[in-house]
C-alpha atoms as a PDB file:
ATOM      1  CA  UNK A   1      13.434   1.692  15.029  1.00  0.00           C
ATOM      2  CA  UNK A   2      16.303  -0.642  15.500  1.00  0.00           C
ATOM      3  CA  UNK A   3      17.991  -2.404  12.478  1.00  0.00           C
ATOM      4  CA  UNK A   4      16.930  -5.813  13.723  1.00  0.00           C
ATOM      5  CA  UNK A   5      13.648  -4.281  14.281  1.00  0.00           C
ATOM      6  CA  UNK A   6      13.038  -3.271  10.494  1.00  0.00           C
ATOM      7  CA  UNK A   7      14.233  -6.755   9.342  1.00  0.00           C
ATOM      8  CA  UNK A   8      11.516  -8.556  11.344  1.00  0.00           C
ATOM      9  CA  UNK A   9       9.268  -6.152  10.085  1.00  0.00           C
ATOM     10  CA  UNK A  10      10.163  -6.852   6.637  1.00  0.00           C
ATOM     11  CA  UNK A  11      10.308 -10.632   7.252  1.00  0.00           C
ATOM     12  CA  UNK A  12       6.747 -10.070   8.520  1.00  0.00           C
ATOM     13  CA  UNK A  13       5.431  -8.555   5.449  1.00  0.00           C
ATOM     14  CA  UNK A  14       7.244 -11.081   2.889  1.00  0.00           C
ATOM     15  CA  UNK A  15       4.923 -13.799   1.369  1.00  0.00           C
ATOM     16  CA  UNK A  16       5.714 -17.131   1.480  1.00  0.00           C
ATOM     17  CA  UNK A  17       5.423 -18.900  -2.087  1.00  0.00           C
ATOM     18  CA  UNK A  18       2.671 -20.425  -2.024  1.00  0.00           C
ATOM     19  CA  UNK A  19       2.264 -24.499  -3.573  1.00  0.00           C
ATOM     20  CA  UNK A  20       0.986 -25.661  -6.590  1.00  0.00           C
ATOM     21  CA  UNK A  21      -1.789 -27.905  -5.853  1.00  0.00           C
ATOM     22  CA  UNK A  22      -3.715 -31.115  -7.576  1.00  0.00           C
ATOM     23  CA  UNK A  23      -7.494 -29.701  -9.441  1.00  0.00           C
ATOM     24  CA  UNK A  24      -8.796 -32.194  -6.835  1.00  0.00           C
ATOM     25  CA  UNK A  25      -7.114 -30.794  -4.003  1.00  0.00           C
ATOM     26  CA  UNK A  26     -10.267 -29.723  -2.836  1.00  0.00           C
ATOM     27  CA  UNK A  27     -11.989 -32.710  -1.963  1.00  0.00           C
ATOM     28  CA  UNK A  28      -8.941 -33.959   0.094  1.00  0.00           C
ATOM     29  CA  UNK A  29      -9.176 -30.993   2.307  1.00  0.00           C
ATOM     30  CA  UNK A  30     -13.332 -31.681   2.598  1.00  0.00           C
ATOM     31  CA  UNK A  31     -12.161 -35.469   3.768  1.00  0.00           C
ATOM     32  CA  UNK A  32      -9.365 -34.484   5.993  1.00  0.00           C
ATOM     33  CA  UNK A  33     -12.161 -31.798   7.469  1.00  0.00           C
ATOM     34  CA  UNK A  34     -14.208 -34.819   7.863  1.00  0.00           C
ATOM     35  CA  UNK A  35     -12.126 -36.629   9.900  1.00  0.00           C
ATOM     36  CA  UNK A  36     -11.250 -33.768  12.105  1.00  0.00           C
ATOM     37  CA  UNK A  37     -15.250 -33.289  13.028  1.00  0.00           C
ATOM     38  CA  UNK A  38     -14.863 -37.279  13.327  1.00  0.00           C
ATOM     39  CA  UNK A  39     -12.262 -37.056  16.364  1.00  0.00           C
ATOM     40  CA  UNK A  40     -14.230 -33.744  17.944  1.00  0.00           C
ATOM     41  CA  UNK A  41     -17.654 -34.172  17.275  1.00  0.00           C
ATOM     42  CA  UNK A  42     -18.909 -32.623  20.286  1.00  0.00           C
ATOM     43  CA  UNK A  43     -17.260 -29.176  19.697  1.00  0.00           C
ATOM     44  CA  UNK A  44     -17.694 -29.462  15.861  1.00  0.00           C
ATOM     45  CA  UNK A  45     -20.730 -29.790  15.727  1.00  0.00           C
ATOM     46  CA  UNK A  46     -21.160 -27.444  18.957  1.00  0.00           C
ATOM     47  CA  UNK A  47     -19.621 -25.082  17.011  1.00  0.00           C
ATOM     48  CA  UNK A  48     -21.866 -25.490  14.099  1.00  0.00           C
ATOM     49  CA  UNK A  49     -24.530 -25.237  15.982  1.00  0.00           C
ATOM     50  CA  UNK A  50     -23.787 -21.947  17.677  1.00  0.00           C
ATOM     51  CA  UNK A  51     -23.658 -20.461  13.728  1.00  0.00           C
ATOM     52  CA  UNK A  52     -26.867 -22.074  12.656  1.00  0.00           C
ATOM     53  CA  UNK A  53     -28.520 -20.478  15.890  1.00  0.00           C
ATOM     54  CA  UNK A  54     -26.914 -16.945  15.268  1.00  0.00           C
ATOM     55  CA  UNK A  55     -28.445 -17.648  11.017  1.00  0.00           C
ATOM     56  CA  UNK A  56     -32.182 -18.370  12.525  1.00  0.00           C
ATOM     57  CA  UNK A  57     -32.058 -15.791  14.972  1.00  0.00           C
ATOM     58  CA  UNK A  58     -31.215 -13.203  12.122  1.00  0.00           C
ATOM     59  CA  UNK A  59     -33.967 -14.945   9.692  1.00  0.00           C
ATOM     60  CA  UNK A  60     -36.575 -14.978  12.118  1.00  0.00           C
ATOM     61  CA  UNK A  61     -35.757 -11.291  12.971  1.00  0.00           C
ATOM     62  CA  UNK A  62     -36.349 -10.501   9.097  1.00  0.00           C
ATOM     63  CA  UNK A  63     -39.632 -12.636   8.978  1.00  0.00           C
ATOM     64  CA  UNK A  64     -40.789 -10.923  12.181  1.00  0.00           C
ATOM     65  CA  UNK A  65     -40.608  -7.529   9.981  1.00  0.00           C
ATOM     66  CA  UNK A  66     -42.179  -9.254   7.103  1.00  0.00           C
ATOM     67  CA  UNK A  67     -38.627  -8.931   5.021  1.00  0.00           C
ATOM     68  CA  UNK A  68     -38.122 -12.292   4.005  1.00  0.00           C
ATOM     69  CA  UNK A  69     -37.458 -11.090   0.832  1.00  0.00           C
ATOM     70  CA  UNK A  70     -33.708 -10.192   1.555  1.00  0.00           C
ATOM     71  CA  UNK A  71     -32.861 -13.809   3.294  1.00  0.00           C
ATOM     72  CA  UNK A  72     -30.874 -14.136   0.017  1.00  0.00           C
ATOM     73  CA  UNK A  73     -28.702 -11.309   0.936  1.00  0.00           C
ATOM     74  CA  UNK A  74     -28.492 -12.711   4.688  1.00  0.00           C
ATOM     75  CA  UNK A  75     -27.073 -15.917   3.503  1.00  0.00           C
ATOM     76  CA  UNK A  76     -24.752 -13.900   1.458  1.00  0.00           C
ATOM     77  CA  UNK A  77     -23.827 -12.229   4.535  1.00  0.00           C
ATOM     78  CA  UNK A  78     -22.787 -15.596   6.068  1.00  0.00           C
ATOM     79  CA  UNK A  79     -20.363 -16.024   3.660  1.00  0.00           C
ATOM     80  CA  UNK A  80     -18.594 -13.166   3.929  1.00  0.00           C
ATOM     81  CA  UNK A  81     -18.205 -13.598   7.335  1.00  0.00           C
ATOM     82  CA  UNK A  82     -17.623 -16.919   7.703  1.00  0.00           C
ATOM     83  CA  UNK A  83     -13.830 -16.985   7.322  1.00  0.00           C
ATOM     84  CA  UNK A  84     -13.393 -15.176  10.792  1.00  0.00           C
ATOM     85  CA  UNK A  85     -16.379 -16.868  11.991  1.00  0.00           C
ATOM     86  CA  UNK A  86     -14.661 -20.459  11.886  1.00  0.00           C
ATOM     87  CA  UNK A  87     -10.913 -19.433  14.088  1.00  0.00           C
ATOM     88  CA  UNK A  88     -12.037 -22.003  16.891  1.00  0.00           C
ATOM     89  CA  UNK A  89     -12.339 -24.662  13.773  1.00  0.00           C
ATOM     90  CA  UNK A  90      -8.925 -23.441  12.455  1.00  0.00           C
ATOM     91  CA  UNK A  91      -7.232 -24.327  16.414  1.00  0.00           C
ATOM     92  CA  UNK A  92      -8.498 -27.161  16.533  1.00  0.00           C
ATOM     93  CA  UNK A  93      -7.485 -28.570  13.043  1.00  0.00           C
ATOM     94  CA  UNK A  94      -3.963 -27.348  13.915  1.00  0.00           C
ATOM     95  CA  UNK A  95      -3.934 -29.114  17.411  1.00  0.00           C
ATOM     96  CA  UNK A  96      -5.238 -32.039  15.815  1.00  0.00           C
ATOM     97  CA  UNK A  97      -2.447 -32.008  13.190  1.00  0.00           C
ATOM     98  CA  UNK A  98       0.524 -31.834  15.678  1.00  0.00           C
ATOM     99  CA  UNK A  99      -1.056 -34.276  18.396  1.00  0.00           C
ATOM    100  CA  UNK A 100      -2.369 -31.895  20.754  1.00  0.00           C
ATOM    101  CA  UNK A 101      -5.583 -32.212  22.412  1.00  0.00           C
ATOM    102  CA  UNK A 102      -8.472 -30.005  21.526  1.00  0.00           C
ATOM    103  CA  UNK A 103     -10.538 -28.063  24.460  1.00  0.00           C
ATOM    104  CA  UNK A 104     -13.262 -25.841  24.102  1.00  0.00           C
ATOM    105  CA  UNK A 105     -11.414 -23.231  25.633  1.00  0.00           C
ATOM    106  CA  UNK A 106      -8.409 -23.247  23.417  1.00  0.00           C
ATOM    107  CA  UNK A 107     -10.959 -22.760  20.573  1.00  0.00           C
ATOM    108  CA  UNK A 108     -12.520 -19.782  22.024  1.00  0.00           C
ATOM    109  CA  UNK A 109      -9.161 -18.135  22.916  1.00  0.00           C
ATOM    110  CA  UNK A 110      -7.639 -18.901  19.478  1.00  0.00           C
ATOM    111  CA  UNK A 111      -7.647 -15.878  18.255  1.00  0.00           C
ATOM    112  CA  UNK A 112      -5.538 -14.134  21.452  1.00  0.00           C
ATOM    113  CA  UNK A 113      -2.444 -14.169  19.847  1.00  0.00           C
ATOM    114  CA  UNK A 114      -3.492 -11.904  16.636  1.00  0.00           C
ATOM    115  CA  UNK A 115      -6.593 -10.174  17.519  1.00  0.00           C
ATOM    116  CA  UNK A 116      -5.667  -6.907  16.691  1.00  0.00           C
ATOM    117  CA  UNK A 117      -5.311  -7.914  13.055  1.00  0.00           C
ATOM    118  CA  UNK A 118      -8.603  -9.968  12.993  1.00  0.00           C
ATOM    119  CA  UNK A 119     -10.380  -7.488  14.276  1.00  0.00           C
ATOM    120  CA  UNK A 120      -8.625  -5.639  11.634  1.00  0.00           C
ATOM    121  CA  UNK A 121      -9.888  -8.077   9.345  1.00  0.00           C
ATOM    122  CA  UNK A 122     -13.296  -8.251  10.820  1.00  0.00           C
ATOM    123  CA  UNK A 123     -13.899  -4.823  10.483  1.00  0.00           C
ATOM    124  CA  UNK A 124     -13.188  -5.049   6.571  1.00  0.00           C
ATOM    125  CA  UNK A 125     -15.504  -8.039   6.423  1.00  0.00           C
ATOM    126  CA  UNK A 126     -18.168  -6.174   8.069  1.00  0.00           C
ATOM    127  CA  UNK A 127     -17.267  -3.188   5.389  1.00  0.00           C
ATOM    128  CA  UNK A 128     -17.946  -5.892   2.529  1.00  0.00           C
ATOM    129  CA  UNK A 129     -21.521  -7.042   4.224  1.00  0.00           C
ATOM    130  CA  UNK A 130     -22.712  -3.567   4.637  1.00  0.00           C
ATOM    131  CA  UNK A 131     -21.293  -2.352   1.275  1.00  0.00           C
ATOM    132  CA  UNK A 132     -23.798  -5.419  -0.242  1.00  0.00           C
ATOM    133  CA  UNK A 133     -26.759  -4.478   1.734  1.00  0.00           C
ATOM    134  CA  UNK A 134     -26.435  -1.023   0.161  1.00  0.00           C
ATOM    135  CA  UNK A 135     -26.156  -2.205  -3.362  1.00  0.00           C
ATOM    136  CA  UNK A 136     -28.764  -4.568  -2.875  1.00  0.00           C
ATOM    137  CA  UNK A 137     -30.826  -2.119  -2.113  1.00  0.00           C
ATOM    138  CA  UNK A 138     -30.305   1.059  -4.548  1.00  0.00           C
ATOM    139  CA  UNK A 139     -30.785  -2.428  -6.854  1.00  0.00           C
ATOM    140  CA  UNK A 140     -34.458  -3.322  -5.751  1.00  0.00           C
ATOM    141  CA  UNK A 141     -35.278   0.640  -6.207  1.00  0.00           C
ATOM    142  CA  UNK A 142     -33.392   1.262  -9.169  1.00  0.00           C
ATOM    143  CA  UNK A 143     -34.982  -1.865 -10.490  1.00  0.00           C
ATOM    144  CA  UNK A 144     -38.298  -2.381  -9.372  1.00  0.00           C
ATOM    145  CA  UNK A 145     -38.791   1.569  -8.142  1.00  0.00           C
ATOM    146  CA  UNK A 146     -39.410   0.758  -4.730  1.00  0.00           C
ATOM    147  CA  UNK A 147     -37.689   2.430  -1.523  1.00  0.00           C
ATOM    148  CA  UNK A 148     -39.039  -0.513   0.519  1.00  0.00           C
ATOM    149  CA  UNK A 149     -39.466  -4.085  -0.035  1.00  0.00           C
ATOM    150  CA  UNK A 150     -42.710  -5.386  -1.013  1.00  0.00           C
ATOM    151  CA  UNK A 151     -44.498  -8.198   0.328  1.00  0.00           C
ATOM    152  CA  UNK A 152     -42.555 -11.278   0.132  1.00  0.00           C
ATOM    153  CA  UNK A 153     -45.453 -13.124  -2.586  1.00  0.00           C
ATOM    154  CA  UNK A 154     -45.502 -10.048  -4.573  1.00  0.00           C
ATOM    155  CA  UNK A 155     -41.808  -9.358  -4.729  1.00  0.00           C
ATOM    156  CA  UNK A 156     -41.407 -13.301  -5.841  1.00  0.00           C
ATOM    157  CA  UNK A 157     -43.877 -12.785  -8.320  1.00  0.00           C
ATOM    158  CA  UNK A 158     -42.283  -9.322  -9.814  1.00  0.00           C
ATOM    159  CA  UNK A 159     -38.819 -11.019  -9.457  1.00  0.00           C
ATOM    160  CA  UNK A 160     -39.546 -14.290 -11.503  1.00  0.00           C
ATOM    161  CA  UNK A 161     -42.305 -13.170 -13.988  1.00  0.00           C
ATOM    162  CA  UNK A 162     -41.322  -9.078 -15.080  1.00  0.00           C
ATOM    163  CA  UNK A 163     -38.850  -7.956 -16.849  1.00  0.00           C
ATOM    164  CA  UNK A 164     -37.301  -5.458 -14.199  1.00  0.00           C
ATOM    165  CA  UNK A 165     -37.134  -8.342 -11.941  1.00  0.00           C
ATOM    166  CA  UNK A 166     -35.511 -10.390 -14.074  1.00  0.00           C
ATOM    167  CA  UNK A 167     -33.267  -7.773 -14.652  1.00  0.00           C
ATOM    168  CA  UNK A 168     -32.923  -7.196 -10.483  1.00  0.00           C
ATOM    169  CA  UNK A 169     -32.256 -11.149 -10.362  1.00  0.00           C
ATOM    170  CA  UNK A 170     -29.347 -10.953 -13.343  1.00  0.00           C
ATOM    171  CA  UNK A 171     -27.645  -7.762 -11.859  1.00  0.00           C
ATOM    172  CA  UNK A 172     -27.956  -8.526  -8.468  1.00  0.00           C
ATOM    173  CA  UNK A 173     -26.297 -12.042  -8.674  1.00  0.00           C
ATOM    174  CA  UNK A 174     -23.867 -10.647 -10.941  1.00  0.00           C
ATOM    175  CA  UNK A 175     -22.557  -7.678  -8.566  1.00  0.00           C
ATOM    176  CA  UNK A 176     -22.857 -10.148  -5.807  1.00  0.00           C
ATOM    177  CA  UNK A 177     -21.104 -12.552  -7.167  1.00  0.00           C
ATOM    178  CA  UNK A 178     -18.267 -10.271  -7.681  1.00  0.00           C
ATOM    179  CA  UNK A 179     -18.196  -8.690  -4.080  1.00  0.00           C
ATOM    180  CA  UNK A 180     -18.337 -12.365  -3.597  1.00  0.00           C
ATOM    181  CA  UNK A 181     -15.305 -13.115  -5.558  1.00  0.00           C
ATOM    182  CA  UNK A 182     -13.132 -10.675  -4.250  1.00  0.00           C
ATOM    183  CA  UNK A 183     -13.630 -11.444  -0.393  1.00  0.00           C
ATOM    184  CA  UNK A 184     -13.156 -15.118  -1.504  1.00  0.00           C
ATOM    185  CA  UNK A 185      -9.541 -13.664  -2.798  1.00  0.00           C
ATOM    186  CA  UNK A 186      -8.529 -12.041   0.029  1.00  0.00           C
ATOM    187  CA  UNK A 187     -10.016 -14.518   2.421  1.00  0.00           C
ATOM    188  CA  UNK A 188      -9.270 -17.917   1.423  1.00  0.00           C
ATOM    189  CA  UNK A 189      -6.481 -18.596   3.801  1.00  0.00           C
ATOM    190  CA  UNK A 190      -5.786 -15.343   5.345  1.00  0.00           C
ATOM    191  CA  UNK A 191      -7.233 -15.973   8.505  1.00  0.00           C
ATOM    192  CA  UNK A 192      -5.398 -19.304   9.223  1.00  0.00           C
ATOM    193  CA  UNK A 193      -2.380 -17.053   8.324  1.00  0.00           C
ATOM    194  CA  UNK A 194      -3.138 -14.706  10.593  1.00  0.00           C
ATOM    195  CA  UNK A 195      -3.449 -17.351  13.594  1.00  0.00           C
ATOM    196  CA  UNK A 196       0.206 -18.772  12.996  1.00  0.00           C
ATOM    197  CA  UNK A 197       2.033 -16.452  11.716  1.00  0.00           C
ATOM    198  CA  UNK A 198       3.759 -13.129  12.317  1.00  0.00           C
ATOM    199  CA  UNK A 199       2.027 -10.842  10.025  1.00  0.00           C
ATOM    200  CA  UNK A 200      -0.923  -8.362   8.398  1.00  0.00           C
ATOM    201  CA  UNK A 201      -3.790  -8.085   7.615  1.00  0.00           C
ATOM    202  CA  UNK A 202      -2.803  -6.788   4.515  1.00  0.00           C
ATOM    203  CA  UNK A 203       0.557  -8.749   4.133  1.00  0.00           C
ATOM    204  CA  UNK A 204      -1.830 -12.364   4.385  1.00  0.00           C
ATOM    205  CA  UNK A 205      -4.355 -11.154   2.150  1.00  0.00           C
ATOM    206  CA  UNK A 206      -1.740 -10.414  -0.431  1.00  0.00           C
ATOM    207  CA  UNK A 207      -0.680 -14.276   0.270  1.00  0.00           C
ATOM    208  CA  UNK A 208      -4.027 -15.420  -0.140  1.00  0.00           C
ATOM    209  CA  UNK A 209      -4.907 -13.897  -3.540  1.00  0.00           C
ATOM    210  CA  UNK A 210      -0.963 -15.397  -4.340  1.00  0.00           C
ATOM    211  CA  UNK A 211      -2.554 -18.515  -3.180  1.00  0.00           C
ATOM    212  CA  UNK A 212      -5.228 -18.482  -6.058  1.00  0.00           C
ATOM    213  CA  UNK A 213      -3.299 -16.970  -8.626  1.00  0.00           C
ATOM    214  CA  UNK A 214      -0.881 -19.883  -8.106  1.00  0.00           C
ATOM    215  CA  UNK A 215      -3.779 -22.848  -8.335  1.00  0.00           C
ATOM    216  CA  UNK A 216      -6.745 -20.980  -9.608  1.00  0.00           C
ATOM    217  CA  UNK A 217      -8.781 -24.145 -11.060  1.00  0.00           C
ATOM    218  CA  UNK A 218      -8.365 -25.871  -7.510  1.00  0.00           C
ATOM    219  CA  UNK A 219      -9.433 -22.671  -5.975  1.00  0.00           C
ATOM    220  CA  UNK A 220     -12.088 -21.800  -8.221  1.00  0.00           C
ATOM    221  CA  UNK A 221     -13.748 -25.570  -7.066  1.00  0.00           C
ATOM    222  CA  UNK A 222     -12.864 -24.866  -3.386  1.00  0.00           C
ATOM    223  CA  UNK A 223     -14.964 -21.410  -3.957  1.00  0.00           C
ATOM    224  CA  UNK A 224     -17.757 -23.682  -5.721  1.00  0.00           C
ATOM    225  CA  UNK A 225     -18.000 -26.330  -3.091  1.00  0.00           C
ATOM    226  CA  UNK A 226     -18.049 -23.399  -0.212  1.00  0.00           C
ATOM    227  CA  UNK A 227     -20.703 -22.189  -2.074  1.00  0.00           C
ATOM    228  CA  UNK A 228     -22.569 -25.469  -2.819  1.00  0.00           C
ATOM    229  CA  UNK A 229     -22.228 -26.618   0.785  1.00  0.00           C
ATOM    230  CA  UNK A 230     -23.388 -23.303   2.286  1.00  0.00           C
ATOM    231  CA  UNK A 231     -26.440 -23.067   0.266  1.00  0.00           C
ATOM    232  CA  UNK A 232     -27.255 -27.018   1.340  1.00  0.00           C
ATOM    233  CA  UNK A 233     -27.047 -25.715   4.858  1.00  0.00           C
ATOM    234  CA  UNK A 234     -29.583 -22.503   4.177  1.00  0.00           C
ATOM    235  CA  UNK A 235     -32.001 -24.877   1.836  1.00  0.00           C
ATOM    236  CA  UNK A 236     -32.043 -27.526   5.039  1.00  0.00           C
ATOM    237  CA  UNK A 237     -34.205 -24.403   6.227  1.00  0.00           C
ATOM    238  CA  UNK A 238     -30.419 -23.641   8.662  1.00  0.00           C
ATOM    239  CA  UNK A 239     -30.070 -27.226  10.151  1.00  0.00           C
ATOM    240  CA  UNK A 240     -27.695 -28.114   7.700  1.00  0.00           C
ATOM    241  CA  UNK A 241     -25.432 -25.459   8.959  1.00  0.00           C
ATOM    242  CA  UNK A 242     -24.650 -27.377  11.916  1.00  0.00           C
ATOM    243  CA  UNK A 243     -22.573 -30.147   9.694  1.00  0.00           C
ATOM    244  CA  UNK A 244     -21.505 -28.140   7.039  1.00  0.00           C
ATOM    245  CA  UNK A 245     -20.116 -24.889   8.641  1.00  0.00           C
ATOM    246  CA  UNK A 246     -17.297 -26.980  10.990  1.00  0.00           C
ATOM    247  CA  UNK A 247     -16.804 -29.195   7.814  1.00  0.00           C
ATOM    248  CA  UNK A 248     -15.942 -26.022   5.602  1.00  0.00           C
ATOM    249  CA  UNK A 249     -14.188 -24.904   8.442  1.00  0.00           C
ATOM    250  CA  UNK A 250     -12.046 -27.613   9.481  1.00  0.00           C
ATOM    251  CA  UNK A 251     -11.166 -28.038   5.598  1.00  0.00           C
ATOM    252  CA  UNK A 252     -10.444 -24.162   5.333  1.00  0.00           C
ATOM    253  CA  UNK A 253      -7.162 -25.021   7.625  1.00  0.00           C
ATOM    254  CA  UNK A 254      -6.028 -27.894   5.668  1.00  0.00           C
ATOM    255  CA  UNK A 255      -6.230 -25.766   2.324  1.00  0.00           C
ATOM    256  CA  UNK A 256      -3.348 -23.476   4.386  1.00  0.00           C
ATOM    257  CA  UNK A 257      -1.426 -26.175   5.319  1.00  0.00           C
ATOM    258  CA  UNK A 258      -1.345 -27.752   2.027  1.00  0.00           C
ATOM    259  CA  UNK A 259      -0.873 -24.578   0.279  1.00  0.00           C
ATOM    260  CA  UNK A 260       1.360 -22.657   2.789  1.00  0.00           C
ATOM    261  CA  UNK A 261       2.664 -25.802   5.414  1.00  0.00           C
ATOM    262  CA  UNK A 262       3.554 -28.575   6.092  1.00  0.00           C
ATOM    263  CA  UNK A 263       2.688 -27.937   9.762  1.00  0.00           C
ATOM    264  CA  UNK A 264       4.578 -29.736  12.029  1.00  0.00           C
ATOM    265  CA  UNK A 265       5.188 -30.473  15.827  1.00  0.00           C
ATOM    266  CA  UNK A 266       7.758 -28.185  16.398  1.00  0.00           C
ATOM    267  CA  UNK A 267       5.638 -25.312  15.494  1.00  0.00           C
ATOM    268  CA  UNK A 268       4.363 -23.092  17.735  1.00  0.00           C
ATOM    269  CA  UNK A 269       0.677 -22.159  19.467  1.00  0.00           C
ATOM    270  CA  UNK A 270      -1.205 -19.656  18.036  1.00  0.00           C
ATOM    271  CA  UNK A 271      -0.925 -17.050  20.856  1.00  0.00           C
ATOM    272  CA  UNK A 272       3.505 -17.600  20.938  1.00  0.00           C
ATOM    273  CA  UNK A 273       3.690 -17.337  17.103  1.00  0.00           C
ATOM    274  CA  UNK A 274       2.765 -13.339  16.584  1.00  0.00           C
ATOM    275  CA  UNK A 275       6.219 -12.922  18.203  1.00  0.00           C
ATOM    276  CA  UNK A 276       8.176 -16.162  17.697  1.00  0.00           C
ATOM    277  CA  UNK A 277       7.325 -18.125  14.555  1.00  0.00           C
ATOM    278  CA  UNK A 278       8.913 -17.897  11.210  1.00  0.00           C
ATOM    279  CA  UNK A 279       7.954 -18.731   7.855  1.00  0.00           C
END
C-alpha cells in the first residue's frame, strides 16, 4: 500500500467533531422532516407504506401461529432495523437540501455507493434482532417455566397479575431497553454517514456514539420521541406507520446534518462520495 493510499485510509477512519446542539434540537429536525414528506408526499408516504405492509405481514404471520404474545418483541425488532430501513428517506432529504429533484429510483439505488458497509451494518443489526429474540425467550422460560408461549389470554393474565410475570415484564423491558440503547448509540447517524461519506462501518459508529456523548440530553429526547412515535404507529394497529416511519426518517438525516453538516450544493451524490468526498 502506497503512502497516499494509507493517508486516505486514515482520513477515512478519522471522526469528524461532532456539534453541540440546542435540548430542543429535536423537534426542529421532526419539523424540517415534516416539510420534506410535505414536498414528496407520494414517495414518503409510499415509502411508509411499504414498512407498515412488511410490519402486518410479520404480525399476521405471528397471529396465524397463535403467537401474538411476542408482537412486543416484533415492534422491537422494527426499531432496530429501522435505521437501514429508512436510506431511500435519507436521499431524498439530502436531494431536497441541495435543490435536486427526488425520484423513486434515486431512493431505491441510494445505497449503491456504500453497500458493502451497510450490508456490513445490516448484518450487525440483524445480529442485535436475533440476539433479542433469544433473550426474550430463555426470559419467558426462565420466568414463567415455559419452553413455548402460552396462549395469548393466559400469558396476559400470568404477565400482569403473578409475580413471575411481573418479574418477566420488569426484566424483559429492562434488558431490552438496554440492547435498545446501545443500537440507538451506534445507529443514530451512522447510516446517513455511511451514504456521504468515505468511511466504516465501524469508523461511523464510533462518530455516532461521539455524536451523543457530545449532546446527550438532545439525544436522549431524539431516542424518546423515536420511541414515542414508533409505538403511535404500532398502537394505530400499523397504519400509523405509514406517517410516522418517513417522518422519523426524513428527520434522522437532518439530525446528521445538523450534527455532522452543513450540507451544501457542492457536495457530492451518494454513489461519487465513497471515493471522492471529504470531511
Amino acid at each position: 500500500m502506497t503512502i497516499a493510499n494509507d493517508l486516505n485510509v486514515s482520513e477515512a477512519r478519522m471522526i469528524p467533531t461532532p456539534r453541540l446542539i440546542p435540548f430542543d434540537a429535536p423537534w426542529a429536525w421532526l419539523a424540517s422532516g415534516w416539510r420534506d414528506m410535505c414536498h414528496t408526499p407520494a414517495l414518503s408516504l409510499g415509502y411508509g407504506a411499504a414498512f407498515a405492509l412488511a410490519a402486518a405481514a410479520l404480525a399476521a404471520s405471528l397471529f396465524a401461529r397463535d403467537l401474538q404474545a411476542i408482537f412486543p418483541v416484533l415492534a422491537g425488532g422494527f426499531l432496530i432495523v429501522g435505521p437501514l430501513a429508512a436510506v431511500g428517506l435519507y436521499e431524498a432529504s439530502r436531494r431536497l437540501a441541495v435543490g435536486e429533484t427526488v425520484r423513486i429510483v434515486d431512493m431505491l439505488s441510494a445505497s449503491k455507493g456504500a453497500r458493502g458497509q451497510l450490508l456490513y451494518f445490516g448484518a450487525m443489526l440483524l445480529f442485535a434482532y436475533l440476539l433479542w429474540v433469544r433473550i426474550a425467550l430463555l426470559l419467558l422460560a426462565l420466568f414463567l417455566g415455559a419452553t413455548t408461549l402460552p396462549p395469548p389470554a393466559e400469558f396476559m393474565q400470568l404477565l400482569l397479575f403473578t409475580p413471575a410475570g411481573l418479574g418477566l415484564l420488569i426484566v424483559g423491558s429492562i434488558v431490552g431497553g438496554a440492547i435498545a440503547a446501545v443500537i440507538f448509540a451506534v445507529s443514530a447517524v451512522s447510516v446517513p454517514m455511511l451514504l456521504v461519506r468515505r468511511t466504516d462501518v465501524v469508523t461511523a459508529a464510533r462518530a455516532s456514539i461521539a455524536a451523543i456523548v457530545q449532546n446527550p440530553k438532545p439525544m436522549a429526547l431524539w431516542a424518546a420521541l423515536v420511541v414515542a412515535l414508533m409505538a403511535a404507529g404500532f398502537a394505530t394497529l400499523l397504519a400509523g406507520l405509514v406517517v410516522v416511519f418517513p417522518l422519523i426518517g426524513h428527520a434522522t438525516w437532518h439530525a446528521y446534518a445538523d450534527i455532522y453538516g452543513p450540507l451544501t450544493a457542492s457536495t457530492p451524490a451518494p454513489a461519487k462520495s465513497m471515493s471522492t468526498a471529504t470531511a
